[in-house]
Protein backbone atom coordinates (compact mmCIF):
# COMPACT_ATOMS: atom_id res chain seq x y z
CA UNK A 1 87.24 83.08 122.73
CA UNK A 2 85.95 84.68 125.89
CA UNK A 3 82.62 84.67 127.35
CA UNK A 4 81.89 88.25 128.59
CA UNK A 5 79.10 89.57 129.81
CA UNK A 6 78.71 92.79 126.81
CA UNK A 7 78.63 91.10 124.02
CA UNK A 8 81.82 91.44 122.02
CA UNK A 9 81.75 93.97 118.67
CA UNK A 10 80.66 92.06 115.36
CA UNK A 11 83.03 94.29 113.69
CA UNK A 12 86.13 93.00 115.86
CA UNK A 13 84.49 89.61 115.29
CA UNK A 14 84.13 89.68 111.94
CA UNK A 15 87.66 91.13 111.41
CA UNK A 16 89.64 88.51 113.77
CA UNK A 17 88.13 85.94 111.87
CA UNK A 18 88.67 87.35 107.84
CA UNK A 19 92.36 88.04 109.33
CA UNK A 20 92.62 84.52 110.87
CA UNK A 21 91.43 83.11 107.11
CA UNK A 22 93.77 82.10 104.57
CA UNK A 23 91.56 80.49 102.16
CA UNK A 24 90.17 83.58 101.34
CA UNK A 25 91.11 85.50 97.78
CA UNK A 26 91.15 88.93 96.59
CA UNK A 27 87.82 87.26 94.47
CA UNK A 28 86.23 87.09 97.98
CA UNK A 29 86.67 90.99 98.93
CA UNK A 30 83.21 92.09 98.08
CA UNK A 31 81.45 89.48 100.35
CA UNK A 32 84.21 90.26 103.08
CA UNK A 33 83.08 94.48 102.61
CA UNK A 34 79.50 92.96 103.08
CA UNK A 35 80.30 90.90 106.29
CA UNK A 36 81.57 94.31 107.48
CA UNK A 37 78.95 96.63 106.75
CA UNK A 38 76.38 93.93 108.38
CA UNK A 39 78.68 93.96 111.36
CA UNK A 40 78.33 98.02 111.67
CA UNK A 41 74.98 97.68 111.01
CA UNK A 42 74.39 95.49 113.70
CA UNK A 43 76.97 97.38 116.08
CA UNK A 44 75.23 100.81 115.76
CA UNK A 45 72.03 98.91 116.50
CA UNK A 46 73.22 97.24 119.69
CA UNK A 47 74.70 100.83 120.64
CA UNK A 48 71.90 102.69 120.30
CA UNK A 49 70.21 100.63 122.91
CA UNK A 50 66.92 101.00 120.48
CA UNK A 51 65.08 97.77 121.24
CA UNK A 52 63.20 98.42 118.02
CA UNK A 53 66.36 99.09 115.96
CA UNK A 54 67.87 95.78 117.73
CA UNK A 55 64.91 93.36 117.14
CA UNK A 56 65.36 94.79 113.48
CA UNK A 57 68.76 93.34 113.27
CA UNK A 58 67.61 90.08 113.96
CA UNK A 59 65.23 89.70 111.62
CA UNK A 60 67.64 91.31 108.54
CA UNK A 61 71.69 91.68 109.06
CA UNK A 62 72.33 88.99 111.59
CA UNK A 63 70.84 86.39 109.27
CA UNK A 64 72.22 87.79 106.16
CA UNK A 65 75.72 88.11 107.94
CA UNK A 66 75.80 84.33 109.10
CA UNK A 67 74.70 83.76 105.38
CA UNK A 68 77.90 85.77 104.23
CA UNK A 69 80.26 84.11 107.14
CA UNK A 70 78.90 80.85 105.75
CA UNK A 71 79.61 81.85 102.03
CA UNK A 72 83.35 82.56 102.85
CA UNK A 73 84.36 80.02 105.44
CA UNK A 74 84.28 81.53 108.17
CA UNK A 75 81.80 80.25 110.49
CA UNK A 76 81.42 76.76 111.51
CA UNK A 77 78.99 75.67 109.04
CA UNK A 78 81.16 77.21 106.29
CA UNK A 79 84.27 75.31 106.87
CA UNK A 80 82.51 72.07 107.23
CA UNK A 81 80.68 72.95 103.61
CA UNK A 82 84.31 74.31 102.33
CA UNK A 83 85.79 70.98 103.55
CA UNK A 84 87.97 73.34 105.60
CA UNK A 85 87.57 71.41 108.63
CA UNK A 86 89.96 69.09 109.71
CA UNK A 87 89.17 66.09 111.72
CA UNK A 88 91.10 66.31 114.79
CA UNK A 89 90.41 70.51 114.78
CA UNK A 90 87.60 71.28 117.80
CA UNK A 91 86.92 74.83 118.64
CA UNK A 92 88.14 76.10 121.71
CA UNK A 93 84.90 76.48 124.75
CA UNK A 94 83.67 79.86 125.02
């Protein structure tokens, strides 16, 4: 993971980390289309440079996209509630 200065797309985020998944079934498609259209959502915000539109993110799509990441795996707190974790795994610093 890198730690630039622009923050990275949630889009490319969101689709490194549903490719990097192989738990995940055709059963979880419709949550993975959700985690996407959050991600835009919160991509067009950021690009707009609307501080209005981007304070409105926070409050709606970036919480209900962590819920989704969650849901599927694919976020810290997921794996660990998954059981996906495995003890000697650690993430890699930003």
């Amino acid at each position: 993971m890198e730690n630039d200065a622009v923050p990275r797309s949630m889009v490319a985020s969101v689709a490194e980390s549903v490719a990097a998944a192989d738990h995940l079934t055709e059963s979880d498609q419709a949550s993975v289309d959700l985690a996407f259209h959050l991600a835009t959502i919160i991509d067009e915000a950021r690009a707009s440079g609307d501080e209005d539109a981007i304070n409105k993110t926070s409050f709606g799509p970036m919480p209900t996209l962590n819920k989704v990441l969650t849901g599927l795996g694919l976020n810290p707190e997921g794996k660990q509630k998954l059981g996906l974790l495995v003890a000697e795994e650690e993430d890699e610093p930003f």
